[in-house]
Each structure stands twice: as C-alpha cells, then as structure tokens.
N, C-alpha and C. Protein backbone atom coordinates (compact mmCIF):
# COMPACT_ATOMS: atom_id res chain seq x y z
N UNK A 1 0.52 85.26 23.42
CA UNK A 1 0.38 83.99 22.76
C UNK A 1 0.76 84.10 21.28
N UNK A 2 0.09 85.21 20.32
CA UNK A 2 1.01 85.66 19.18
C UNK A 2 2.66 85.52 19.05
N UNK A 3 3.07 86.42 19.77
CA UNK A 3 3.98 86.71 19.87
C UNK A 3 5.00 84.91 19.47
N UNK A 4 4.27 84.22 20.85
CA UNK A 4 5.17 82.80 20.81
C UNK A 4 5.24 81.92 19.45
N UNK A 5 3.72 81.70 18.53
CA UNK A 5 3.37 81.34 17.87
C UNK A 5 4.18 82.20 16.81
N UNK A 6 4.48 83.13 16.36
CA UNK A 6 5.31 84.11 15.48
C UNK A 6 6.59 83.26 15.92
N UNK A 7 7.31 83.63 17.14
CA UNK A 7 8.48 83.06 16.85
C UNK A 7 8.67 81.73 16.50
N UNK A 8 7.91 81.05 17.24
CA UNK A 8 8.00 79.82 16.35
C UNK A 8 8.21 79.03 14.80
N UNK A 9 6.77 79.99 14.64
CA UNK A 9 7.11 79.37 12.84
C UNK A 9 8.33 80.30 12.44
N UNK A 10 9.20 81.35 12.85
CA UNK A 10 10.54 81.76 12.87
C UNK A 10 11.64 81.48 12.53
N UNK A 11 11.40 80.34 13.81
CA UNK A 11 12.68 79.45 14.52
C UNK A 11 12.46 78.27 13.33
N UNK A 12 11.21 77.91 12.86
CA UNK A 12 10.90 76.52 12.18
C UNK A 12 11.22 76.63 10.84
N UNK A 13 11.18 78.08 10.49
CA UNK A 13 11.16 78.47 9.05
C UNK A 13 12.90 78.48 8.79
N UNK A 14 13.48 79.19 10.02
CA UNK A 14 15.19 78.81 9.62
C UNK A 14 15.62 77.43 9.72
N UNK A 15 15.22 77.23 10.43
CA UNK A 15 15.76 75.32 10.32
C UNK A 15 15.59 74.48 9.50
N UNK A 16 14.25 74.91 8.59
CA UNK A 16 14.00 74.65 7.12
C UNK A 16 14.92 74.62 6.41
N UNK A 17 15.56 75.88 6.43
CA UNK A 17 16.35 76.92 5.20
C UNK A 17 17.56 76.61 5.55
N UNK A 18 18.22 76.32 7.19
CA UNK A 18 19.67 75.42 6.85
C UNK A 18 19.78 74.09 6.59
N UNK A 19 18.52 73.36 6.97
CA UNK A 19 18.55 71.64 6.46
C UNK A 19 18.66 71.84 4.84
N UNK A 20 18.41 72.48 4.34
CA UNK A 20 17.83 72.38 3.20
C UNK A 20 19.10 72.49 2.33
N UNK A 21 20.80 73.85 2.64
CA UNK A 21 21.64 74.33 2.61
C UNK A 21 22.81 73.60 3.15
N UNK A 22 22.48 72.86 4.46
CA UNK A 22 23.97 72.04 4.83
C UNK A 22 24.09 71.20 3.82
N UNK A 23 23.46 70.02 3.05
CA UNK A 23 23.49 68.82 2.31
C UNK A 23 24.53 69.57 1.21
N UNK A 24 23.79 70.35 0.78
CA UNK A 24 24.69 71.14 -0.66
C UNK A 24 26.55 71.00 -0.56
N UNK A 25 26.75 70.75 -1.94
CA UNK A 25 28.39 70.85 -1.68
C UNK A 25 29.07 70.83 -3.15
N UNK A 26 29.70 71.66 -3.67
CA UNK A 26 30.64 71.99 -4.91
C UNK A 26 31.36 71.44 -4.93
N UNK A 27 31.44 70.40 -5.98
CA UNK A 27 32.63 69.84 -6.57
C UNK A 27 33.01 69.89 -7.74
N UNK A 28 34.62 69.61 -7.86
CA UNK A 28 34.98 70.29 -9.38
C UNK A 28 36.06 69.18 -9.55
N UNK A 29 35.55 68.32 -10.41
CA UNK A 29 36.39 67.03 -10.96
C UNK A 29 37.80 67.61 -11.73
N UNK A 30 38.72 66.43 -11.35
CA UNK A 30 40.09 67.09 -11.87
C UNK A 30 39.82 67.10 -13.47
N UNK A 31 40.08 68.26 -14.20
CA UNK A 31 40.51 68.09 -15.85
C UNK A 31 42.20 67.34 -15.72
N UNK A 32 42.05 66.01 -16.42
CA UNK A 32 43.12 65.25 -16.60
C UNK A 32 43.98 65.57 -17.77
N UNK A 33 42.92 66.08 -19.26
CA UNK A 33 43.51 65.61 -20.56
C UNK A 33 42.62 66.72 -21.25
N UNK A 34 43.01 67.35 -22.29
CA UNK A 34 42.70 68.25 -23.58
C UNK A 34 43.77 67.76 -24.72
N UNK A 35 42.41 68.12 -25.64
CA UNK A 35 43.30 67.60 -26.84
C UNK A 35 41.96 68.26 -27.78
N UNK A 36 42.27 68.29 -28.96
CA UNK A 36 41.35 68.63 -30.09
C UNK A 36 41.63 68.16 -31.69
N UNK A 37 40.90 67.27 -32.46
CA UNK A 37 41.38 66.85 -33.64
C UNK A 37 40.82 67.98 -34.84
N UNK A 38 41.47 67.63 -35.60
CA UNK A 38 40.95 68.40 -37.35
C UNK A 38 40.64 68.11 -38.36
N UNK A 39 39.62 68.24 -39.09
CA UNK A 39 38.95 67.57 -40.14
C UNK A 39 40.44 67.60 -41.08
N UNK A 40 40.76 69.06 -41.13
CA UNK A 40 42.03 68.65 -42.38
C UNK A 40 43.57 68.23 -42.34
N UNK A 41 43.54 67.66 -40.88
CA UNK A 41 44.61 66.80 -40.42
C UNK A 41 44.61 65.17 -39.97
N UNK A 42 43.46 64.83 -40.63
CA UNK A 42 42.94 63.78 -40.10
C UNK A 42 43.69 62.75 -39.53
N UNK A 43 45.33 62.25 -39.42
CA UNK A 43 45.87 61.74 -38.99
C UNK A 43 46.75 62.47 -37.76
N UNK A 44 46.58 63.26 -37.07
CA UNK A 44 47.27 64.06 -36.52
C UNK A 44 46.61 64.67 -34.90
N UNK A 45 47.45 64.96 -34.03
CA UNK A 45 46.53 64.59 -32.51
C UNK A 45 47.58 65.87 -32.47
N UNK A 46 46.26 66.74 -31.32
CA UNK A 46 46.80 67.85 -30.97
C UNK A 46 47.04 67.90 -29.42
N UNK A 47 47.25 66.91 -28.54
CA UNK A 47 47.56 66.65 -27.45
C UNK A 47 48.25 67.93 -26.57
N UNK A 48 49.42 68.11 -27.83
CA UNK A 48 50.32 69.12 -26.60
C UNK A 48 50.09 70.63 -26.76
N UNK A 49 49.14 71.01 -28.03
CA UNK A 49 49.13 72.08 -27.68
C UNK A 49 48.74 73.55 -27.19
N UNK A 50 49.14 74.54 -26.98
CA UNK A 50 48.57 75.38 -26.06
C UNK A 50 47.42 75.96 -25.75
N UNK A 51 46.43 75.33 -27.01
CA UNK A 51 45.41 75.64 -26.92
C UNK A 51 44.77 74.60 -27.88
N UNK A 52 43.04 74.56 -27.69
CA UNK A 52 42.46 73.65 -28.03
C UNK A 52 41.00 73.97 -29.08
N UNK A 53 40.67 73.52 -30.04
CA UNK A 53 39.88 74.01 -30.84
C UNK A 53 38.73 73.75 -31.12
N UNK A 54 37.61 74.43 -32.00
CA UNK A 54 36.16 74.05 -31.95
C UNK A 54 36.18 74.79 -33.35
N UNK A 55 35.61 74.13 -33.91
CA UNK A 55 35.55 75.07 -35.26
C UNK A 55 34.34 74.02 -36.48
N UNK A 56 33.66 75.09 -37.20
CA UNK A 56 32.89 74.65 -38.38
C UNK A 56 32.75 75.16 -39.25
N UNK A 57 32.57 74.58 -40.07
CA UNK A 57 32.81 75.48 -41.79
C UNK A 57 30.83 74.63 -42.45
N UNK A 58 30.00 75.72 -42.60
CA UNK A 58 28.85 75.40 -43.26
C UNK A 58 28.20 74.64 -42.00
N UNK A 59 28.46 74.51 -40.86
CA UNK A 59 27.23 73.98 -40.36
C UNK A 59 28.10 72.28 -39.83
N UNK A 60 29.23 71.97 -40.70
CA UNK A 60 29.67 70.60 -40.45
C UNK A 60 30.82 70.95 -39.70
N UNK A 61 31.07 70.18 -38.37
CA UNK A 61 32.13 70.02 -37.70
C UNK A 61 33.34 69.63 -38.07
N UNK A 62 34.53 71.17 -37.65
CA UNK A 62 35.62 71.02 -38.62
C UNK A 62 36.94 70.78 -37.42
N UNK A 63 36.89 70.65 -36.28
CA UNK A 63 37.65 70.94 -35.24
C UNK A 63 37.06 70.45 -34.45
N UNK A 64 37.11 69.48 -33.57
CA UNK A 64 36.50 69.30 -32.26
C UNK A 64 36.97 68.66 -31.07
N UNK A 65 37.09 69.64 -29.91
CA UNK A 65 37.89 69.30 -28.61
C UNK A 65 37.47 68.13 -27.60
N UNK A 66 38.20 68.06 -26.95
CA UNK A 66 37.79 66.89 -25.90
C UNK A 66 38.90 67.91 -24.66
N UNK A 67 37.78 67.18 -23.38
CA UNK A 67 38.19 67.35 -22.33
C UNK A 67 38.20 66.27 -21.05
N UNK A 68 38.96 65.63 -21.04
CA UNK A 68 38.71 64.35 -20.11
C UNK A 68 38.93 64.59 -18.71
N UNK A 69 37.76 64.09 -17.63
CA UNK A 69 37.91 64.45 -16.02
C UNK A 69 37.93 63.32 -15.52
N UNK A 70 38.24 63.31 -14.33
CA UNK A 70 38.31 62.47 -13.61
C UNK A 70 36.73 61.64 -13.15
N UNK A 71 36.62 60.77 -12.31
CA UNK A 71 35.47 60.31 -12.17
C UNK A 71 34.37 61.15 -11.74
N UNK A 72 33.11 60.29 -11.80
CA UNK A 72 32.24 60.89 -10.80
C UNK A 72 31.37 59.68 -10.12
N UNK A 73 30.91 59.97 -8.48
CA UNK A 73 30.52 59.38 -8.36
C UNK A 73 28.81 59.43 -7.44
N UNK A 74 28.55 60.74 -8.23
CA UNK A 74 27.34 61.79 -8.04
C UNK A 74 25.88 60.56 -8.48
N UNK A 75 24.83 60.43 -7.86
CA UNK A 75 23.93 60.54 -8.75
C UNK A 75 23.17 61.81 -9.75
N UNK A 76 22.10 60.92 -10.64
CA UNK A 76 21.44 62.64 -11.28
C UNK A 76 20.86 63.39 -10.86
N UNK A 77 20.31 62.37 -10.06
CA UNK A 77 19.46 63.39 -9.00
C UNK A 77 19.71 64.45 -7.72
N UNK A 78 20.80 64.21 -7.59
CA UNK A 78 21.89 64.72 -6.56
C UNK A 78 22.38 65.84 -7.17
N UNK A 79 22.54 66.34 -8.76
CA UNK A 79 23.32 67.45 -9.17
C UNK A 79 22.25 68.70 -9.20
N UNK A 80 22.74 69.49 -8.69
CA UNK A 80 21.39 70.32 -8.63
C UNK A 80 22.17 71.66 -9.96
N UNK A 81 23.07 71.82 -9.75
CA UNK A 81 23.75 73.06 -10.79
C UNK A 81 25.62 73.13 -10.99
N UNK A 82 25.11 73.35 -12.25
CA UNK A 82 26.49 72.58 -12.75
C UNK A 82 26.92 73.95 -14.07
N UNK A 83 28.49 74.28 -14.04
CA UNK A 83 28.94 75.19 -14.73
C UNK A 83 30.28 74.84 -15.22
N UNK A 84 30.89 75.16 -16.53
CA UNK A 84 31.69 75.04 -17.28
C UNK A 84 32.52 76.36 -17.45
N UNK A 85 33.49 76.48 -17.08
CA UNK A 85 34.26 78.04 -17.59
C UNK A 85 35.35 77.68 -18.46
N UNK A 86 35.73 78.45 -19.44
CA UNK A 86 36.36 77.98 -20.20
C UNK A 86 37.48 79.52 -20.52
N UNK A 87 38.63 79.90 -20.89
CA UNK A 87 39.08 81.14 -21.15
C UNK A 87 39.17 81.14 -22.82
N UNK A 88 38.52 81.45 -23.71
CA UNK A 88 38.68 81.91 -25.15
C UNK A 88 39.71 82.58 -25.40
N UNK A 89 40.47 82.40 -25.94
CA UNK A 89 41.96 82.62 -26.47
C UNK A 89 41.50 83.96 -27.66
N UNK A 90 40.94 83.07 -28.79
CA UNK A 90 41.16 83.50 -30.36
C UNK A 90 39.92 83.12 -30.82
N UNK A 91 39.36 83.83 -31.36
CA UNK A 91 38.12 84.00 -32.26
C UNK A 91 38.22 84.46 -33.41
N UNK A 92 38.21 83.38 -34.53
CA UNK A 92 38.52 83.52 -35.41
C UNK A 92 37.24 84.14 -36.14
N UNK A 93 35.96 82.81 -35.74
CA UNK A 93 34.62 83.45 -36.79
C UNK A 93 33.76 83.40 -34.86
N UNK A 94 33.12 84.15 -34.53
CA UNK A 94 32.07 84.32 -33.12
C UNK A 94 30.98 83.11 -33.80
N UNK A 95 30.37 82.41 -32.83
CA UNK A 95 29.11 81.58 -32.76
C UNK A 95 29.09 80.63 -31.86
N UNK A 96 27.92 79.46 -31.70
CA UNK A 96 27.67 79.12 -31.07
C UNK A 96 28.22 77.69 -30.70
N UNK A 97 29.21 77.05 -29.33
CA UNK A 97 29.59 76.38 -28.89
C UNK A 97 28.99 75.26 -28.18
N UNK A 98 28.52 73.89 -28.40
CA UNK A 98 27.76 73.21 -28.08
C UNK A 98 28.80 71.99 -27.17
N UNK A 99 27.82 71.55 -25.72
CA UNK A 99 28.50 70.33 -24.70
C UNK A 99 27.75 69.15 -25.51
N UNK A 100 28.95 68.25 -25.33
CA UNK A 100 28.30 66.46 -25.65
C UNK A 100 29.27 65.82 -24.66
N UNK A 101 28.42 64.80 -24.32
CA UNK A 101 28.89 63.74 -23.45
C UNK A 101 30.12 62.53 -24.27
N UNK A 102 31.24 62.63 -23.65
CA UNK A 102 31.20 61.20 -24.35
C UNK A 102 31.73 60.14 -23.00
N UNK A 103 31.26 59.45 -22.41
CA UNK A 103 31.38 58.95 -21.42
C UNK A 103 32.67 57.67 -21.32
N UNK A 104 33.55 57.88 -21.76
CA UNK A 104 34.69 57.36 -21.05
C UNK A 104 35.89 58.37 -21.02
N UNK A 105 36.96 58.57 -20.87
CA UNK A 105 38.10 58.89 -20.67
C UNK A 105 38.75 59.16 -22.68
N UNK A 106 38.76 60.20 -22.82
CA UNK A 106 39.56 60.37 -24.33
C UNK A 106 40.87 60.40 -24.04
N UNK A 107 41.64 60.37 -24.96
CA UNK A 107 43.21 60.21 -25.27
C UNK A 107 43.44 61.36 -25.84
N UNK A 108 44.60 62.02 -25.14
CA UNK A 108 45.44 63.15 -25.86
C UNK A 108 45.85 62.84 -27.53
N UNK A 109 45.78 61.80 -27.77
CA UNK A 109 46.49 61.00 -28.97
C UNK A 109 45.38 60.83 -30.46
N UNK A 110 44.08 61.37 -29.89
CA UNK A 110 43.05 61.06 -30.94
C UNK A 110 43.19 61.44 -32.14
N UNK A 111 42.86 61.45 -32.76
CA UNK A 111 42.82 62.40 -34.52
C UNK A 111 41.03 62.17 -35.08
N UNK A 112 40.89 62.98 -35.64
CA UNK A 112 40.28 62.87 -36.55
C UNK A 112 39.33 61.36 -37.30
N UNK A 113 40.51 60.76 -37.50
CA UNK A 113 40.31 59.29 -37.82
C UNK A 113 39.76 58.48 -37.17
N UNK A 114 40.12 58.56 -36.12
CA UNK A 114 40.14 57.50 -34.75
C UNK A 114 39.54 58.29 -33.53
N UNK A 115 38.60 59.29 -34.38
CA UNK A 115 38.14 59.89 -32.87
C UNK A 115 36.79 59.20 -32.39
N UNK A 116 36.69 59.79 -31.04
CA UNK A 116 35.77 58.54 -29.97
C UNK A 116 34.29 59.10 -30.70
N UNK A 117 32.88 58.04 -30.75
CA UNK A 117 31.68 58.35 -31.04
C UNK A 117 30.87 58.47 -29.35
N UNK A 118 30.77 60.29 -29.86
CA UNK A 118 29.96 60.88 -28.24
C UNK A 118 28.55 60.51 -28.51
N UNK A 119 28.08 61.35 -27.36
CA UNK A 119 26.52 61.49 -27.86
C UNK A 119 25.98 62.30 -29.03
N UNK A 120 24.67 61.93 -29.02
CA UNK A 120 24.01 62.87 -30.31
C UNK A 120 23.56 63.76 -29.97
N UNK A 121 23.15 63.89 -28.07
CA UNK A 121 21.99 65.15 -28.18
C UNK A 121 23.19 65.89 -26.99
N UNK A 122 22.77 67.39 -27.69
CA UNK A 122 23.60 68.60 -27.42
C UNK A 122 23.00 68.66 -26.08
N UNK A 123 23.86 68.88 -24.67
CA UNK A 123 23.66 69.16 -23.20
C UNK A 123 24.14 70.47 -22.84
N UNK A 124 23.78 71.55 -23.69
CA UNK A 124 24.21 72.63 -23.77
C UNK A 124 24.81 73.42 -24.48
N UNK A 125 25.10 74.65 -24.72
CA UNK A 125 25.08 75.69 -25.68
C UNK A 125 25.19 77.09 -25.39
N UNK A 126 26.79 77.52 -25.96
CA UNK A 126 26.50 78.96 -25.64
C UNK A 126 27.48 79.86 -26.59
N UNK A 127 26.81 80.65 -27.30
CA UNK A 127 26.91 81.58 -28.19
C UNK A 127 28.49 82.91 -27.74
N UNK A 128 29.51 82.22 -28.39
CA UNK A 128 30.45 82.79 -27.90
C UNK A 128 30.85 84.38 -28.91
N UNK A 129 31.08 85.26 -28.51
CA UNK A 129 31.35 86.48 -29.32
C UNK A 129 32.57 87.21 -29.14
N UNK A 130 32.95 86.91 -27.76
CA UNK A 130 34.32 87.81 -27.65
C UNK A 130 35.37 87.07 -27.09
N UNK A 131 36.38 87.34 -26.57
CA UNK A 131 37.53 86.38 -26.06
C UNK A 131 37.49 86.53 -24.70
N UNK A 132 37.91 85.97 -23.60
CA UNK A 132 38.13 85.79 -22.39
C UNK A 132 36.97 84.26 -21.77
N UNK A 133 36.73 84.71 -20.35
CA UNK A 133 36.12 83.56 -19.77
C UNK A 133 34.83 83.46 -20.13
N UNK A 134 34.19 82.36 -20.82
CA UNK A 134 32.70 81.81 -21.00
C UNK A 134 32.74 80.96 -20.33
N UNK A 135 30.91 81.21 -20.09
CA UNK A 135 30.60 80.15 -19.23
C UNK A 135 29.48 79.31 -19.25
N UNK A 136 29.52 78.25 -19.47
CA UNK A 136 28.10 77.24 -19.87
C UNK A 136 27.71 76.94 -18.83
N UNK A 137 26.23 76.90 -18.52
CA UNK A 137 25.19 76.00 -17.83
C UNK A 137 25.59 74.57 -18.29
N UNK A 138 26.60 73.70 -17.54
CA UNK A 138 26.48 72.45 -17.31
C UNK A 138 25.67 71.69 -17.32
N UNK A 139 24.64 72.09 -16.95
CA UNK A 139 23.78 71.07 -15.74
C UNK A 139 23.41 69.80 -16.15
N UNK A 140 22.69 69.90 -17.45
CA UNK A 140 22.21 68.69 -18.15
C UNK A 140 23.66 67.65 -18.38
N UNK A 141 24.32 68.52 -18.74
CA UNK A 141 26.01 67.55 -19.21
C UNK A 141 25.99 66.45 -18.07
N UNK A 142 26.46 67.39 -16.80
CA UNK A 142 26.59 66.60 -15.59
C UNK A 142 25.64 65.49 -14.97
N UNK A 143 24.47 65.69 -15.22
CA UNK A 143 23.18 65.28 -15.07
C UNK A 143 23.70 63.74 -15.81
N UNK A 144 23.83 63.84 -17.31
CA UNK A 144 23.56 62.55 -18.07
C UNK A 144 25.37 62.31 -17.68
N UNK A 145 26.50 62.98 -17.30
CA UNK A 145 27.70 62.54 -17.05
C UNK A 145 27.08 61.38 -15.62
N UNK A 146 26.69 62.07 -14.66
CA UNK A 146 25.94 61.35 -13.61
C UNK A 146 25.61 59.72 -13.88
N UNK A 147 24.37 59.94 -15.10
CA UNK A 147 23.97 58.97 -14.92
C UNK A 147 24.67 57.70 -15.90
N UNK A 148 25.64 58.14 -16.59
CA UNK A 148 26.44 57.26 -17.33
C UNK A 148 27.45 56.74 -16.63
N UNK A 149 27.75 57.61 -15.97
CA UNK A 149 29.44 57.56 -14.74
C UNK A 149 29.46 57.11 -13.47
N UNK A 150 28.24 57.05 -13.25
CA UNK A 150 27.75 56.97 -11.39
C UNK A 150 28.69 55.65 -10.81
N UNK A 151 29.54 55.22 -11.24
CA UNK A 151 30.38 54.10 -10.60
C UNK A 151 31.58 54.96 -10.98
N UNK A 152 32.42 55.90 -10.58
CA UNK A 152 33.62 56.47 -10.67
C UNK A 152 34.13 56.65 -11.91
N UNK A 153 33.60 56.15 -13.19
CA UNK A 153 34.48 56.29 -14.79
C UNK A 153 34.94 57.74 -15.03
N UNK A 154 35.83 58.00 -15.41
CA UNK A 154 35.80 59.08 -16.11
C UNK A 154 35.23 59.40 -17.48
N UNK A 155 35.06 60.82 -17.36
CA UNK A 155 34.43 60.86 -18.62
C UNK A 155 34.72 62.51 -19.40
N UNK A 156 34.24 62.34 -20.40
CA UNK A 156 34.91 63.92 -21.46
C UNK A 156 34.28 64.35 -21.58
N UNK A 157 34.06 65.63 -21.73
CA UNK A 157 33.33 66.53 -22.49
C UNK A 157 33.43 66.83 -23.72
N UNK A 158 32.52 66.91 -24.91
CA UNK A 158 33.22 67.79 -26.26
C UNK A 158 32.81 68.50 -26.52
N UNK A 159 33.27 69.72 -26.77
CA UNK A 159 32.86 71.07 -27.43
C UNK A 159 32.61 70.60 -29.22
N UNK A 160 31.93 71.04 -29.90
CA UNK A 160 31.25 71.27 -31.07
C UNK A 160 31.08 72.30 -31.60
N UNK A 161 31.41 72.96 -32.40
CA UNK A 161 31.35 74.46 -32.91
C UNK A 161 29.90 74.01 -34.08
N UNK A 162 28.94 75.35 -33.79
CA UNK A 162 27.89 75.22 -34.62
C UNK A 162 28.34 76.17 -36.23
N UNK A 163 27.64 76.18 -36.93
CA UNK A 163 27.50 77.30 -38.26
C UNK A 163 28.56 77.69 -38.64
N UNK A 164 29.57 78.36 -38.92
CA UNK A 164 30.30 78.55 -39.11
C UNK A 164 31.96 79.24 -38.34
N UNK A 165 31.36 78.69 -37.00
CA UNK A 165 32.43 79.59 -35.74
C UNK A 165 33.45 78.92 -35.32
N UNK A 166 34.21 79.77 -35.12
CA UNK A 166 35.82 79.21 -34.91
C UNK A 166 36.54 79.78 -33.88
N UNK A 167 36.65 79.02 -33.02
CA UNK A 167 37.21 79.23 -31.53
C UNK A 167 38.16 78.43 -31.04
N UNK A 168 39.21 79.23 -30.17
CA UNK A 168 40.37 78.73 -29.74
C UNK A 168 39.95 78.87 -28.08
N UNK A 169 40.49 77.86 -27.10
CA UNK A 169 40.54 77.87 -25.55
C UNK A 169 42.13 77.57 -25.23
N UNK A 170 41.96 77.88 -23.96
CA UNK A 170 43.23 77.72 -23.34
C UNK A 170 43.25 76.50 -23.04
N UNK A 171 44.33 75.87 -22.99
CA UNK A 171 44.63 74.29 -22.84
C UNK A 171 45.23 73.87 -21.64
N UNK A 172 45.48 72.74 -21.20
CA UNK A 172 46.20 72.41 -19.63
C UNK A 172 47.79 72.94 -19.78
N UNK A 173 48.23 73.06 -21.20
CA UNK A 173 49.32 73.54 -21.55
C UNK A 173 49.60 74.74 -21.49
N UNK A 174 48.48 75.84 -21.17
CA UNK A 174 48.46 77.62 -21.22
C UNK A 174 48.48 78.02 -19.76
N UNK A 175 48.25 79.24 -19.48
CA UNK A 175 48.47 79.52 -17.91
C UNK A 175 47.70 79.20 -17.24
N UNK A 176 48.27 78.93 -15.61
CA UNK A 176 47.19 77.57 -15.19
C UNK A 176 45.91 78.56 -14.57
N UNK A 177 46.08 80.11 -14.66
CA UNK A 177 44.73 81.00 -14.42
C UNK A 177 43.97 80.94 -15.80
N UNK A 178 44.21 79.99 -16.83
CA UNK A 178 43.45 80.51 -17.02
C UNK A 178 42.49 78.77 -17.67
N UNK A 179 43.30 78.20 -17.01
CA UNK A 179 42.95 76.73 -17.37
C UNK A 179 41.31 76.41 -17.04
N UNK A 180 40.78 75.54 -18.14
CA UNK A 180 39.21 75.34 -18.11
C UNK A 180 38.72 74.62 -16.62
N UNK A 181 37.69 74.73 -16.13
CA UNK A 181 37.22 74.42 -14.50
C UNK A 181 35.51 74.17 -14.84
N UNK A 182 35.72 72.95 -14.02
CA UNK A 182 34.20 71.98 -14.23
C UNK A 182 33.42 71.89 -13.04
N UNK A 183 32.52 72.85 -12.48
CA UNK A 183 32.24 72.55 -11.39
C UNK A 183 30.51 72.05 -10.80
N UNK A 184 30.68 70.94 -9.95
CA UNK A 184 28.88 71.20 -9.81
C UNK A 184 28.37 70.93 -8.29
N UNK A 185 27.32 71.23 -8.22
CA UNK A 185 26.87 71.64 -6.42
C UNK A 185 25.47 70.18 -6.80
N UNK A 186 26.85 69.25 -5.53
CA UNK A 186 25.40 68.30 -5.45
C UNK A 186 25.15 68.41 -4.00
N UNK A 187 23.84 67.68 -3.75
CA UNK A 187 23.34 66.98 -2.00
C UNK A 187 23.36 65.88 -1.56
C-alpha cells in the first residue's frame, strides 16, 4: 500500500513540474533600429554607424543610445525573465550602464536636440569593465515594456552611461554575431 501511495505522489509531483514548464516560451523581439546621439554634436544623428554609444562626463549624460524593437504583445505578468546581451566594442572609461524605457519606436535620425523624453526610473544596471558580450537582467525593462506596450507598439530601450564611463556596442551595422539580442521567457 506504501509502495502505491509513493508512486503516486511521484507520478503527481511530475505532472506538477511539466504543467508548470510547457506554458513557458522565449521570445526575442526583432531589434529594428540603433542609433545614439551626442551632447557635443547636438544637431547630428548617428543612425548609420557601426557602432553605438553610452557615455558620461561627471555624472551627466554625454552620449546616449537607443534601441528600437518591434512590438510586444506580452502581459507583465506573463514575463517571468528577461535578458539583454549586448557585444562591447571599446571602452574608453569602464562603469556602470543603466536600461530606460522609452515606449514608442525611436528614429535612427534623432540628435541630441530632438531626442525622445524616456523614463526616469532606471530598469536596470550593469557595471561594464571589459569588452566583449554583457549581459543585463532585463526583467523589470520588459515588465514596464509589457505594461506600456501590451497592444503590439513598439518600443526602445536606452542605455545611459553612469559617472564617468564610456562605452562603445556593436550596432545593426557591425557583424551580425555580434549584433545586440533581447530576449524574454513568458507563460
């Protein structure tokens, strides 16, 4: 009678653990558009080129990228984990790289002047030091991308360089291994 009762809660305990596992599913919205403007180019859009920038001088944002994706049509509650890879080119000064939402679609064409007003509160952060692939915890990004976007909009991401760090990424224009990838596992 053990024995049956053992297999049971067994059999009950895996069926748990694949209901729980089929729902799950990774998706990775198309990157449409990169671009990055410059405090000391203020009329000037960096659309085409090969790489894209984040940079600060004292703490104030001197460089700042955009990345525009395609829609989503996730709720927030549905995103369970969400990741950003990005390939670092050039490191000029190492520090810390901050996600903001800005919830519509940016233009390759922006500048400085005319650039879009994101959010205020930082959806992530990660302390870059050497060159190659970094990778941010999304989650919150996607989370509030979710709940701003949940009817198909597209929407951008912006990188923000904190303190004084200055960083270069690979752009849709650089090799396509090594092009930035947005991915998140909803149910």
């Amino acid at each position: 009678m053990r024995f049956h009762v053992l297999k049971a809660m067994i059999v009950l305990a895996c069926i748990v653990m694949l209901a729980g596992s089929v729902g799950a599913v990774k998706i990775s919205p198309a990157l449409q558009m990169d671009t990055y403007n410059d405090a000391e180019n203020a009329d000037q859009s960096f659309g085409e080129e090969s790489a894209i920038w984040a940079a600060s001088q004292g703490g104030v944002p001197a460089k700042i990228a955009y990345l525009s994706f395609a829609g989503i049509t996730t709720l927030p509650q549905q995103v369970k984990s969400a990741s950003l890879k990005m390939y670092a080119k050039e490191i000029e000064r190492p520090g810390k790289v901050s996600l903001y939402l800005y919830d519509n679609a940016a233009m390759d064409t922006i500048t400085w002047s005319d650039q879009p007003e994101y959010s205020a509160e930082s959806l992530g952060s990660l302390d870059i030091q050497e060159t190659g692939w970094q990778t941010w915890d999304a989650t919150d990004f996607m989370k509030e991308a979710a709940e701003k976007c949940s009817e198909g909009c597209p929407f951008s991401l912006v990188l923000v360089a904190e303190g004084d760090a200055s960083i270069s990424f690979v752009s849709l224009e650089g090799p396509a291994e090594e092009k930035a990838a947005l991915e998140y596992e909803a149910s």
